[in-house]
PDB file of N, CA and C in Angstrom:
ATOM      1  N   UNK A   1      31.712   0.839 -29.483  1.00  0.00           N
ATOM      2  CA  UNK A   1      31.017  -0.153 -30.268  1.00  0.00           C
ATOM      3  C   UNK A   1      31.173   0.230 -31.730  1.00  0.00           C
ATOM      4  N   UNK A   2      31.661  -0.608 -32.811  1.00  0.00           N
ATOM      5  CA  UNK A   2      31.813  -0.516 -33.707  1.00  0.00           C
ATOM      6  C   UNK A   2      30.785  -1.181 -34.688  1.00  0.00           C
ATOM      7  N   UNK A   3      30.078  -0.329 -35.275  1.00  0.00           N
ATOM      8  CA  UNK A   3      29.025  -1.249 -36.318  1.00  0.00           C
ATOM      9  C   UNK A   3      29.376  -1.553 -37.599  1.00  0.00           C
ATOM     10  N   UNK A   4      30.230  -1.403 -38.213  1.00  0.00           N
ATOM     11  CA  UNK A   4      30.697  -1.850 -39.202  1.00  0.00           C
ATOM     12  C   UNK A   4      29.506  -2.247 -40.207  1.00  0.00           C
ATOM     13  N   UNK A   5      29.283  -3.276 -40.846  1.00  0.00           N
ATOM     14  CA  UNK A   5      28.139  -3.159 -42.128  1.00  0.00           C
ATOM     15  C   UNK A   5      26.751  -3.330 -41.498  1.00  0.00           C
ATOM     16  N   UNK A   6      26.531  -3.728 -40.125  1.00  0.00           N
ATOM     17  CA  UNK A   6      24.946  -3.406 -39.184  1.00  0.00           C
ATOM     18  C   UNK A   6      24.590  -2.038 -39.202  1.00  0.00           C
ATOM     19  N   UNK A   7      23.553  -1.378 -39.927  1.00  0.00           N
ATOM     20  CA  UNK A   7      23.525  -0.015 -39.842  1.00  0.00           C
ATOM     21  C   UNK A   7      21.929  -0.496 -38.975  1.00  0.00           C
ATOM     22  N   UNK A   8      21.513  -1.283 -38.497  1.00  0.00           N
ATOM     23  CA  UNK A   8      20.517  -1.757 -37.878  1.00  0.00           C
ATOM     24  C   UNK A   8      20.695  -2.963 -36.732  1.00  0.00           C
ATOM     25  N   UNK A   9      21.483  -2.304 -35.532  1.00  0.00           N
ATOM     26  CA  UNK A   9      21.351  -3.062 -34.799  1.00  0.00           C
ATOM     27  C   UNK A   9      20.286  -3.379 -33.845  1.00  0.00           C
ATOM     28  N   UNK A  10      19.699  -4.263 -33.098  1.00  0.00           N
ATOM     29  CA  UNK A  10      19.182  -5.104 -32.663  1.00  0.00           C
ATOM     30  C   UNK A  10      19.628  -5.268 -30.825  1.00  0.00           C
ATOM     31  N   UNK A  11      18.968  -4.599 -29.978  1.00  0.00           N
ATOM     32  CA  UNK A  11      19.239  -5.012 -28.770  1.00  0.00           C
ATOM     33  C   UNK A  11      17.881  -4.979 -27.802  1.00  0.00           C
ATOM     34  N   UNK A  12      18.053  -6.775 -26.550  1.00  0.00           N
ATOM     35  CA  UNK A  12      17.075  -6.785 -25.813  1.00  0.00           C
ATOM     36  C   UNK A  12      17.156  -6.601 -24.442  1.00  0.00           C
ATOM     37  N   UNK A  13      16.319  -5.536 -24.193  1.00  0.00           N
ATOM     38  CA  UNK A  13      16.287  -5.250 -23.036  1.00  0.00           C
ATOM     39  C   UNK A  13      15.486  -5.749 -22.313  1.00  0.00           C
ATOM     40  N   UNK A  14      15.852  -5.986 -20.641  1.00  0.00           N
ATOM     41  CA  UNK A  14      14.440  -6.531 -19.902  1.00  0.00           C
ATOM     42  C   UNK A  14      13.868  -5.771 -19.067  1.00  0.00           C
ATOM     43  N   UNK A  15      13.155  -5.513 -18.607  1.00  0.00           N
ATOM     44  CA  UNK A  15      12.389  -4.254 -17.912  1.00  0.00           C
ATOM     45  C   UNK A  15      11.612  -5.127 -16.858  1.00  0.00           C
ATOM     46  N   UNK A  16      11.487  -4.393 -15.814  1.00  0.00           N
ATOM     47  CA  UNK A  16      10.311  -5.226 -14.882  1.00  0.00           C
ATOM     48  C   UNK A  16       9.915  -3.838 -13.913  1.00  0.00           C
ATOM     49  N   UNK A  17       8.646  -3.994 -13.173  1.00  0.00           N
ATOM     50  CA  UNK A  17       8.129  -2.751 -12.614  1.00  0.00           C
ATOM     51  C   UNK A  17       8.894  -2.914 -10.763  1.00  0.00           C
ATOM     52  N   UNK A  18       9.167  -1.923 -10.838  1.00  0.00           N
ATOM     53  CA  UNK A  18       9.624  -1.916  -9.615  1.00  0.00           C
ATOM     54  C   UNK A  18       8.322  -1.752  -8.216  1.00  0.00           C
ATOM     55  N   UNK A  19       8.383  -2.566  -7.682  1.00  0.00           N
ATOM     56  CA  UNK A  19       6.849  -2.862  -6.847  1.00  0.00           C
ATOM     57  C   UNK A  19       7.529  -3.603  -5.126  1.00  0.00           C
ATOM     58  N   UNK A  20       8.406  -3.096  -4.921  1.00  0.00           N
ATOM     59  CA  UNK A  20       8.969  -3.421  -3.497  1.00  0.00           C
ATOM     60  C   UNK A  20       8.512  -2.735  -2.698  1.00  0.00           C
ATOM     61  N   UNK A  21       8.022  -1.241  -2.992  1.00  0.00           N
ATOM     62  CA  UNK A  21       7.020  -0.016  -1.566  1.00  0.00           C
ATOM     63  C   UNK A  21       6.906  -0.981  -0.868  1.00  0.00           C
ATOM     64  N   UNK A  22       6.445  -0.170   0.253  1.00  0.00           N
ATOM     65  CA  UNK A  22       5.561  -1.128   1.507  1.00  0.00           C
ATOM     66  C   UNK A  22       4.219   0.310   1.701  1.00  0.00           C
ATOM     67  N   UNK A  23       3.238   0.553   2.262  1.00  0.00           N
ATOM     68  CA  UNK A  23       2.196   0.987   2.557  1.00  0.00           C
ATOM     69  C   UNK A  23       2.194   0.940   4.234  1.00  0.00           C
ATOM     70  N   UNK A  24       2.241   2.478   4.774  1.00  0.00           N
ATOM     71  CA  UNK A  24       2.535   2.304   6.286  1.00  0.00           C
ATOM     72  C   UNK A  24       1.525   3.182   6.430  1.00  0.00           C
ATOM     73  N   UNK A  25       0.948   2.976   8.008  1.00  0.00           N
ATOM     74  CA  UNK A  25       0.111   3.826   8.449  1.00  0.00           C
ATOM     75  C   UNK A  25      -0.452   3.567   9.633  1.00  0.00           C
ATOM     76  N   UNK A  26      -1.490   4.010   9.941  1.00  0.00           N
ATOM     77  CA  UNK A  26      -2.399   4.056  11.510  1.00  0.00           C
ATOM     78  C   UNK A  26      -3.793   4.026  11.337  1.00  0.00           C
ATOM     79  N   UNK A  27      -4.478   3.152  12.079  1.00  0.00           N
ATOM     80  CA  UNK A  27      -6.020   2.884  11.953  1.00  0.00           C
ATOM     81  C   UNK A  27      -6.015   4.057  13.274  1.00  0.00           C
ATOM     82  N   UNK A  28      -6.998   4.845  13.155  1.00  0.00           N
ATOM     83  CA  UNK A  28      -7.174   5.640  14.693  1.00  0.00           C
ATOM     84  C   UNK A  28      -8.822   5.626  14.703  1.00  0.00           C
ATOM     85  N   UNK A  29      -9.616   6.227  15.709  1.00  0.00           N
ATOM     86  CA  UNK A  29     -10.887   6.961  15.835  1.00  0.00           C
ATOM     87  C   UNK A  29     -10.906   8.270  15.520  1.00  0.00           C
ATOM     88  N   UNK A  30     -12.018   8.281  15.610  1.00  0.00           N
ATOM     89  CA  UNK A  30     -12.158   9.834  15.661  1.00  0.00           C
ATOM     90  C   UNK A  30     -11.743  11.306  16.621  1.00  0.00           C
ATOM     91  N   UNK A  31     -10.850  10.689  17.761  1.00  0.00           N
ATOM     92  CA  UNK A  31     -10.498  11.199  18.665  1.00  0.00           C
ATOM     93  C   UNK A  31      -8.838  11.506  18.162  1.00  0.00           C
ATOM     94  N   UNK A  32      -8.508  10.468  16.879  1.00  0.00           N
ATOM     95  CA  UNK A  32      -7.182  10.538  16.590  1.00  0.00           C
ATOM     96  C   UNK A  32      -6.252   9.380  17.519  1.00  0.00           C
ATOM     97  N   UNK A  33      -7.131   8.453  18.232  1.00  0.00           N
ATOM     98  CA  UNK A  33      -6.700   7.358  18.852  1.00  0.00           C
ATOM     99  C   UNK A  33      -6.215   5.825  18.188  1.00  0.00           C
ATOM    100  N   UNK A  34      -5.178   5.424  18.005  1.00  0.00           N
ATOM    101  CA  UNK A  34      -5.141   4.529  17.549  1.00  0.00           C
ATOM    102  C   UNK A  34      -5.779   3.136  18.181  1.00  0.00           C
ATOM    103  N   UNK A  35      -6.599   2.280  17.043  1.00  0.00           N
ATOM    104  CA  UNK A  35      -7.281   1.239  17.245  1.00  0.00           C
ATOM    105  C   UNK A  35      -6.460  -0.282  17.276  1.00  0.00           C
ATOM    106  N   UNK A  36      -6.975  -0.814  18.055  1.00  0.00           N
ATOM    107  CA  UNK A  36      -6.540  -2.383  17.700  1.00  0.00           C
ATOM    108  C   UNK A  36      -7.476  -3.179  17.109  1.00  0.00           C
ATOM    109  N   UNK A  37      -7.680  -4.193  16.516  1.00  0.00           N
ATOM    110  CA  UNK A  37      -8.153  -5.290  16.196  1.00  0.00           C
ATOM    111  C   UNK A  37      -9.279  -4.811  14.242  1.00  0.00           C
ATOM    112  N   UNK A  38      -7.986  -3.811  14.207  1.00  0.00           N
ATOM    113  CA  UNK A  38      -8.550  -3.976  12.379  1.00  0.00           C
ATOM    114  C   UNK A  38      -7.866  -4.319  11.776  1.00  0.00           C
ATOM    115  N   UNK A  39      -8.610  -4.821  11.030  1.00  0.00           N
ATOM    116  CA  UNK A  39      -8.117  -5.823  10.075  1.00  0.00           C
ATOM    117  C   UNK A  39      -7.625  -4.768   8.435  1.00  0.00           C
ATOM    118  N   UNK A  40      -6.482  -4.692   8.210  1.00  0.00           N
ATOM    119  CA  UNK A  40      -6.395  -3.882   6.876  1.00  0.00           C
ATOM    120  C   UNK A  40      -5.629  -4.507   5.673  1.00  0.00           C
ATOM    121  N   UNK A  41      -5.744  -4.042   4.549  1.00  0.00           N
ATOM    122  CA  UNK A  41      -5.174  -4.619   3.531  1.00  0.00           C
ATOM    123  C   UNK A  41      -5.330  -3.706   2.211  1.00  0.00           C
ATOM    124  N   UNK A  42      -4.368  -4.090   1.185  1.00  0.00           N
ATOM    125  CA  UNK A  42      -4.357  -3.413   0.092  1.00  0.00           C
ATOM    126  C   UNK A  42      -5.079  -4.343  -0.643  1.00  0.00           C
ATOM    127  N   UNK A  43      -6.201  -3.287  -1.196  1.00  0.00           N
ATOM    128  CA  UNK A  43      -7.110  -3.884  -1.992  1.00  0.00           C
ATOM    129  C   UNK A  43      -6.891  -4.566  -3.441  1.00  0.00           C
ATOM    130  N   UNK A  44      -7.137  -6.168  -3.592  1.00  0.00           N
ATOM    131  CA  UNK A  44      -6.518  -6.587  -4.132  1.00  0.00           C
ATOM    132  C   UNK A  44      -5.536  -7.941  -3.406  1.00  0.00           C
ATOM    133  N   UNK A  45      -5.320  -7.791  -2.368  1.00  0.00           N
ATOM    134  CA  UNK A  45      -4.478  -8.650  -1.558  1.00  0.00           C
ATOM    135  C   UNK A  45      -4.746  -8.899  -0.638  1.00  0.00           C
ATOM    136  N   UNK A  46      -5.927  -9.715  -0.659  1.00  0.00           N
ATOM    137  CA  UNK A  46      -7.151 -10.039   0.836  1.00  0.00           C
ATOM    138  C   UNK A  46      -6.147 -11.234   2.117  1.00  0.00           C
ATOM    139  N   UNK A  47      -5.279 -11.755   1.166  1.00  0.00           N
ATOM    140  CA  UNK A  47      -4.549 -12.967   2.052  1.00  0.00           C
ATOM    141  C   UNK A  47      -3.292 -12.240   2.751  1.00  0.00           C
ATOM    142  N   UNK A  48      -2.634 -11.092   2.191  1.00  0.00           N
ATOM    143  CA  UNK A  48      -1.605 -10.181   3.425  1.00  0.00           C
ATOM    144  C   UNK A  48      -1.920  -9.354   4.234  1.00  0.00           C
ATOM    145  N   UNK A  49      -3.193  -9.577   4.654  1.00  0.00           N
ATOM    146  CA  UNK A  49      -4.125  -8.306   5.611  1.00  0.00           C
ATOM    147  C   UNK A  49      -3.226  -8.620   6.730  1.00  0.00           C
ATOM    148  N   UNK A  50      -3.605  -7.599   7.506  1.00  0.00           N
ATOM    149  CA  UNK A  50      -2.556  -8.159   8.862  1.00  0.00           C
ATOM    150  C   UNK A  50      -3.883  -7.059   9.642  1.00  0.00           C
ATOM    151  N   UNK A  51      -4.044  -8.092  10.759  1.00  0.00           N
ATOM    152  CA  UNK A  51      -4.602  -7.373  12.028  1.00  0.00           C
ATOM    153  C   UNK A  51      -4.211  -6.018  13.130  1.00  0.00           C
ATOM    154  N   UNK A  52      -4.608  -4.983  13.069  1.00  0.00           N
ATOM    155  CA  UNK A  52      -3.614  -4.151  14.166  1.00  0.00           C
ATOM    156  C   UNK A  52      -3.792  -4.734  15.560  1.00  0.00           C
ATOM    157  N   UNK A  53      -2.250  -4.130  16.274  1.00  0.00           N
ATOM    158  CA  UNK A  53      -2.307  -4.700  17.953  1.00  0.00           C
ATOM    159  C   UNK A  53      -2.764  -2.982  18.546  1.00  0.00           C
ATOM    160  N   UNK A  54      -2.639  -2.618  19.914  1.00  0.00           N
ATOM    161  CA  UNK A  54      -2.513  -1.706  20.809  1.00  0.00           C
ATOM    162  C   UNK A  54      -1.507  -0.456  19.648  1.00  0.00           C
ATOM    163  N   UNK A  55      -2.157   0.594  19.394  1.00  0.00           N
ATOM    164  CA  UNK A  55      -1.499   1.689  18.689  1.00  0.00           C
ATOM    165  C   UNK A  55      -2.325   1.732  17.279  1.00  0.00           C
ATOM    166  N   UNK A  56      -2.372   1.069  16.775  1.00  0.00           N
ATOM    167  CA  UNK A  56      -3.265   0.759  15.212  1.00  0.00           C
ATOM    168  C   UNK A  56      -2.527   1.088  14.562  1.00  0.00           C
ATOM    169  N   UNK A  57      -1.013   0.662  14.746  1.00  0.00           N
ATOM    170  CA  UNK A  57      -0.015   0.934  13.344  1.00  0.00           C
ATOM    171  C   UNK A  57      -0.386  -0.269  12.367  1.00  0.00           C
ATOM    172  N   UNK A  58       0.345  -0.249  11.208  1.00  0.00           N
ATOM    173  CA  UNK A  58       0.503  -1.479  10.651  1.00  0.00           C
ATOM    174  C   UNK A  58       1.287  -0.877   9.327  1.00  0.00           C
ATOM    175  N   UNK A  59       2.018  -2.145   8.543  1.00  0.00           N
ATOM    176  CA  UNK A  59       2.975  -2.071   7.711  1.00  0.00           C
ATOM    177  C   UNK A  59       3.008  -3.092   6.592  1.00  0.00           C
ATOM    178  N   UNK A  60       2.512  -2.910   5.276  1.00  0.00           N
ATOM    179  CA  UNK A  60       1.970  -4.007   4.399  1.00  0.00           C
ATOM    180  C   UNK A  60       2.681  -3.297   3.600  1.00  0.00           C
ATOM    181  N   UNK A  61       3.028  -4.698   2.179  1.00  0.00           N
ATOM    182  CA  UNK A  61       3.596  -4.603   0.962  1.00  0.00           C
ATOM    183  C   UNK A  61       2.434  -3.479  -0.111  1.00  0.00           C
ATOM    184  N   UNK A  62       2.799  -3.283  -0.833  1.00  0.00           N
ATOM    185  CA  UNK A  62       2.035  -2.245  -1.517  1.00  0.00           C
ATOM    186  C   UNK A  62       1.758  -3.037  -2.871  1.00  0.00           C
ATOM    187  N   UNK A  63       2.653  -3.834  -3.175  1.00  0.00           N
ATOM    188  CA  UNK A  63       2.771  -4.056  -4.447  1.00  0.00           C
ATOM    189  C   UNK A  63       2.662  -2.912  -5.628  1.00  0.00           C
ATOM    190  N   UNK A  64       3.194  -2.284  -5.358  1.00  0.00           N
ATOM    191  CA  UNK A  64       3.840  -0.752  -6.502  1.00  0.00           C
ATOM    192  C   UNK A  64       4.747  -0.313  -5.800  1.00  0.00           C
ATOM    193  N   UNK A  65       4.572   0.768  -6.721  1.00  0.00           N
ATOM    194  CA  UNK A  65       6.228   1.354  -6.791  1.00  0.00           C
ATOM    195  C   UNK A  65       6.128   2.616  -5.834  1.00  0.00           C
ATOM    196  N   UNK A  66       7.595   3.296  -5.401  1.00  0.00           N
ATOM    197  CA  UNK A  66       6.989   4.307  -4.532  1.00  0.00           C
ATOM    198  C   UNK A  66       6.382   5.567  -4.971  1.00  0.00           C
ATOM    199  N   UNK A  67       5.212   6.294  -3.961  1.00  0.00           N
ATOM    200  CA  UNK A  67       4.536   7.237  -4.934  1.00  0.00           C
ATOM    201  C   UNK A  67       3.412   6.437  -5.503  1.00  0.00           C
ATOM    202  N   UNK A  68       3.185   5.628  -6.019  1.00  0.00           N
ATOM    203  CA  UNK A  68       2.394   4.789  -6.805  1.00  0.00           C
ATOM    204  C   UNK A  68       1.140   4.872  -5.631  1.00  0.00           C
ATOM    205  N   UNK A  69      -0.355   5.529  -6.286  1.00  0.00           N
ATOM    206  CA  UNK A  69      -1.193   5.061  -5.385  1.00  0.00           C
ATOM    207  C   UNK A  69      -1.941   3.385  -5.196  1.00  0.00           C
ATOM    208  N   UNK A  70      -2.075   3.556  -4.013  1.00  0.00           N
ATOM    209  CA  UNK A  70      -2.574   2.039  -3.882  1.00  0.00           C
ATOM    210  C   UNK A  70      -4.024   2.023  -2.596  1.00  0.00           C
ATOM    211  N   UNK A  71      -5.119   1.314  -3.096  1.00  0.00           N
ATOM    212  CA  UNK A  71      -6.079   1.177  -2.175  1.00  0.00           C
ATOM    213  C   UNK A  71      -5.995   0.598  -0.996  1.00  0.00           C
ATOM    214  N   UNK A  72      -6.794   1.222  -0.023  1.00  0.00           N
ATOM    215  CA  UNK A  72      -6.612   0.731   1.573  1.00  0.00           C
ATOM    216  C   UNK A  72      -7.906   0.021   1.982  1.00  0.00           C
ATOM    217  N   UNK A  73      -8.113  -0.757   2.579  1.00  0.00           N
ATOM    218  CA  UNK A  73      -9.468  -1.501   2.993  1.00  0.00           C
ATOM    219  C   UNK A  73      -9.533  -1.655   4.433  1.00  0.00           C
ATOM    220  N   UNK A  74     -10.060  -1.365   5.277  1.00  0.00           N
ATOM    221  CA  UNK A  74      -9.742  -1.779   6.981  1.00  0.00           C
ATOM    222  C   UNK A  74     -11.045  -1.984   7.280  1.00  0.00           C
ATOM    223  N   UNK A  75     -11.026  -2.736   8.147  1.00  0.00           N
ATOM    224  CA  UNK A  75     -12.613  -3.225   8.263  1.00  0.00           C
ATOM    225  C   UNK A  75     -12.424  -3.123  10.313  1.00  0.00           C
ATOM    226  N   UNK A  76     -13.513  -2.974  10.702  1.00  0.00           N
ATOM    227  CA  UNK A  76     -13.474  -3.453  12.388  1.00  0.00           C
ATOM    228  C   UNK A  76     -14.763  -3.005  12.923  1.00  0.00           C
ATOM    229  N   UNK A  77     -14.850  -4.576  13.663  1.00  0.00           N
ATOM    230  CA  UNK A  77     -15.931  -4.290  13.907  1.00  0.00           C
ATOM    231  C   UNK A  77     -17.812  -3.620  13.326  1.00  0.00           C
ATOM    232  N   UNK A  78     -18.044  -4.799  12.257  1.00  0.00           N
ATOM    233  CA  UNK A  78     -18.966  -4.054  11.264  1.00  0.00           C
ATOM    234  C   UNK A  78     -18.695  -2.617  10.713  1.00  0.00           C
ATOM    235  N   UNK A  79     -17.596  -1.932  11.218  1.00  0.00           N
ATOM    236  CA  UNK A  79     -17.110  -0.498   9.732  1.00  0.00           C
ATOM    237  C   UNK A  79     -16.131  -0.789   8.953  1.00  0.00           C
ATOM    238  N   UNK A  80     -16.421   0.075   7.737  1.00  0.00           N
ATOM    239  CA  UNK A  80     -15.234  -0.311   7.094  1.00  0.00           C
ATOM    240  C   UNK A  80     -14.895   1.107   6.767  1.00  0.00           C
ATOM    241  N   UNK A  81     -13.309   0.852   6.216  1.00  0.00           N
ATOM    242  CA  UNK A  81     -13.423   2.329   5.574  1.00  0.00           C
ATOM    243  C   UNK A  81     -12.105   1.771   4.172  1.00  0.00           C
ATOM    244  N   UNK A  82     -12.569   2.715   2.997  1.00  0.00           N
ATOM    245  CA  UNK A  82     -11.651   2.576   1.717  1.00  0.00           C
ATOM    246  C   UNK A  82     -10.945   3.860   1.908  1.00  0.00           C
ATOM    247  N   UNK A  83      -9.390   4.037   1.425  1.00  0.00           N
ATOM    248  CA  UNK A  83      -8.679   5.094   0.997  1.00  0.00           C
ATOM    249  C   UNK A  83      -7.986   4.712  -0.098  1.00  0.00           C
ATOM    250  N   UNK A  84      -7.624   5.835  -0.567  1.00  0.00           N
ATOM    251  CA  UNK A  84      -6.118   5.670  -1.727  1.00  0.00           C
ATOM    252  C   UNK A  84      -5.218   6.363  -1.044  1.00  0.00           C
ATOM    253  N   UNK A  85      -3.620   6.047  -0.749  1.00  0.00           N
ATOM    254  CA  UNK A  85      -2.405   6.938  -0.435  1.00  0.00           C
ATOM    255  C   UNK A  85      -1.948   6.206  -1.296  1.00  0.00           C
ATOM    256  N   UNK A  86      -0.687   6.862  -0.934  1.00  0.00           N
ATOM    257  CA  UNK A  86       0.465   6.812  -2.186  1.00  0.00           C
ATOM    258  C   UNK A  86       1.886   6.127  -1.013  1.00  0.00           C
ATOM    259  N   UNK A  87       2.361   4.502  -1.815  1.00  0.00           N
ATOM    260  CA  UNK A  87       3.163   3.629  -1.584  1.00  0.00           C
ATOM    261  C   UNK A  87       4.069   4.656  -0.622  1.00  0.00           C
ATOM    262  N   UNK A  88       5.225   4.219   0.072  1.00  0.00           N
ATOM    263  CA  UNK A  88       6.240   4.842   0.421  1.00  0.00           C
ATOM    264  C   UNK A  88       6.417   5.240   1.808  1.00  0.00           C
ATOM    265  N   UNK A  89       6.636   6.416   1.818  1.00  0.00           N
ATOM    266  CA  UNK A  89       7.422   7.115   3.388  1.00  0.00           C
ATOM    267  C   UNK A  89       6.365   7.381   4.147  1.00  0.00           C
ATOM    268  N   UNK A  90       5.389   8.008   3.314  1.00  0.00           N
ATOM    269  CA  UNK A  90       4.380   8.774   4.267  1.00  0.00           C
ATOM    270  C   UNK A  90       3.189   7.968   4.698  1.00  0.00           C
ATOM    271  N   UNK A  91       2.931   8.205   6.244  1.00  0.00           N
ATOM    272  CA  UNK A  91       2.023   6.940   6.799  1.00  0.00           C
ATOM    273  C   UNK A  91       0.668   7.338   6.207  1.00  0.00           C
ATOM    274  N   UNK A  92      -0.370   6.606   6.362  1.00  0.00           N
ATOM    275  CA  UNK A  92      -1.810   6.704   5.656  1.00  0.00           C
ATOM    276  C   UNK A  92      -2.640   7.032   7.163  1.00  0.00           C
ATOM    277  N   UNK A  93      -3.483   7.685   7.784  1.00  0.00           N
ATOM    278  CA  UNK A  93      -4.765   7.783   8.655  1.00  0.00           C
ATOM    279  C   UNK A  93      -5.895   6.798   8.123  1.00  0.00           C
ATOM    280  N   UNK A  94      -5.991   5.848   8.991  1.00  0.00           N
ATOM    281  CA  UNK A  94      -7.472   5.654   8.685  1.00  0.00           C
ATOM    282  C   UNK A  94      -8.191   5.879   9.707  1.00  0.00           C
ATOM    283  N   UNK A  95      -9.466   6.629   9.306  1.00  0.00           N
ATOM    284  CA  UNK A  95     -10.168   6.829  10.327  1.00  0.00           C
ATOM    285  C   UNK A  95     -11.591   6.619  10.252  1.00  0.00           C
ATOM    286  N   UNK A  96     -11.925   5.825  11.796  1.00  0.00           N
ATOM    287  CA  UNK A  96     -12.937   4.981  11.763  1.00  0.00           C
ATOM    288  C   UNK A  96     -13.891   6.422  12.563  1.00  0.00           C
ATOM    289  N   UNK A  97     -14.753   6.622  12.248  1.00  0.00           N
ATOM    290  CA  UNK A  97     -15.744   8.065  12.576  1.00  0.00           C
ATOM    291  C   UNK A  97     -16.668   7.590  13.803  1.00  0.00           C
ATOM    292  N   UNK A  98     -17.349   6.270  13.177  1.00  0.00           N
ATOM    293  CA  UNK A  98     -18.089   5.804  14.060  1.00  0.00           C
ATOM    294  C   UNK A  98     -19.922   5.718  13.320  1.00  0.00           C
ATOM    295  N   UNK A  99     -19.989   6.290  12.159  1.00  0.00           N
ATOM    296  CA  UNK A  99     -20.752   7.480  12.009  1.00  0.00           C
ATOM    297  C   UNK A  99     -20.999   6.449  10.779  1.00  0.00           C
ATOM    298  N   UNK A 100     -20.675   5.453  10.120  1.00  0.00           N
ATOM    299  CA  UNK A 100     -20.833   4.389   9.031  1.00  0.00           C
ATOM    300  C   UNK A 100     -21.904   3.407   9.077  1.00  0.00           C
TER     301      UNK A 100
END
């Protein structure tokens, strides 16, 4: 690149946050059993909750980046429980005690 009499050039960049993660994990008991029929979601995003089946996995968008922490909400059966993990590879525990 040659600047010739611009000793002040001028360039626009576009930037955007990278927010593709997904948020993986397991609703269990206190036995370390996975639950069905909770309802979880990243707090903040009440309309992509997704229900667990048989196992209490589940797999939601994070909306951040990976690493990026993000809040957990799971509700079942009158308990609830809040966490923070962090977007990405590693699954999240939630665990319902009983004890709420």
């Amino acid at each position: 690149m040659q600047l010739a009499n611009d000793y002040y050039p001028t360039a626009t960049l576009l930037l955007s946050a990278d927010d593709r993660a997904h948020v993986i994990g397991i609703v269990e008991d206190g036995d370390k059993k996975g639950l069905a029929d909770a309802r979880v979601s990243v707090v903040g995003y009440p309309t992509e909750a997704i229900t667990t089946k048989e196992g209490g996995n589940f797999v939601l968008p994070a909306h951040a980046a990976d690493g990026q922490q993000v809040e957990l909400h799971a509700e079942r059966h009158g308990e609830a429980v809040d966490q923070w993990h962090p977007a990405g590879r590693f699954p999240a525990h939630l665990i319902f005690d009983g004890k709420r």
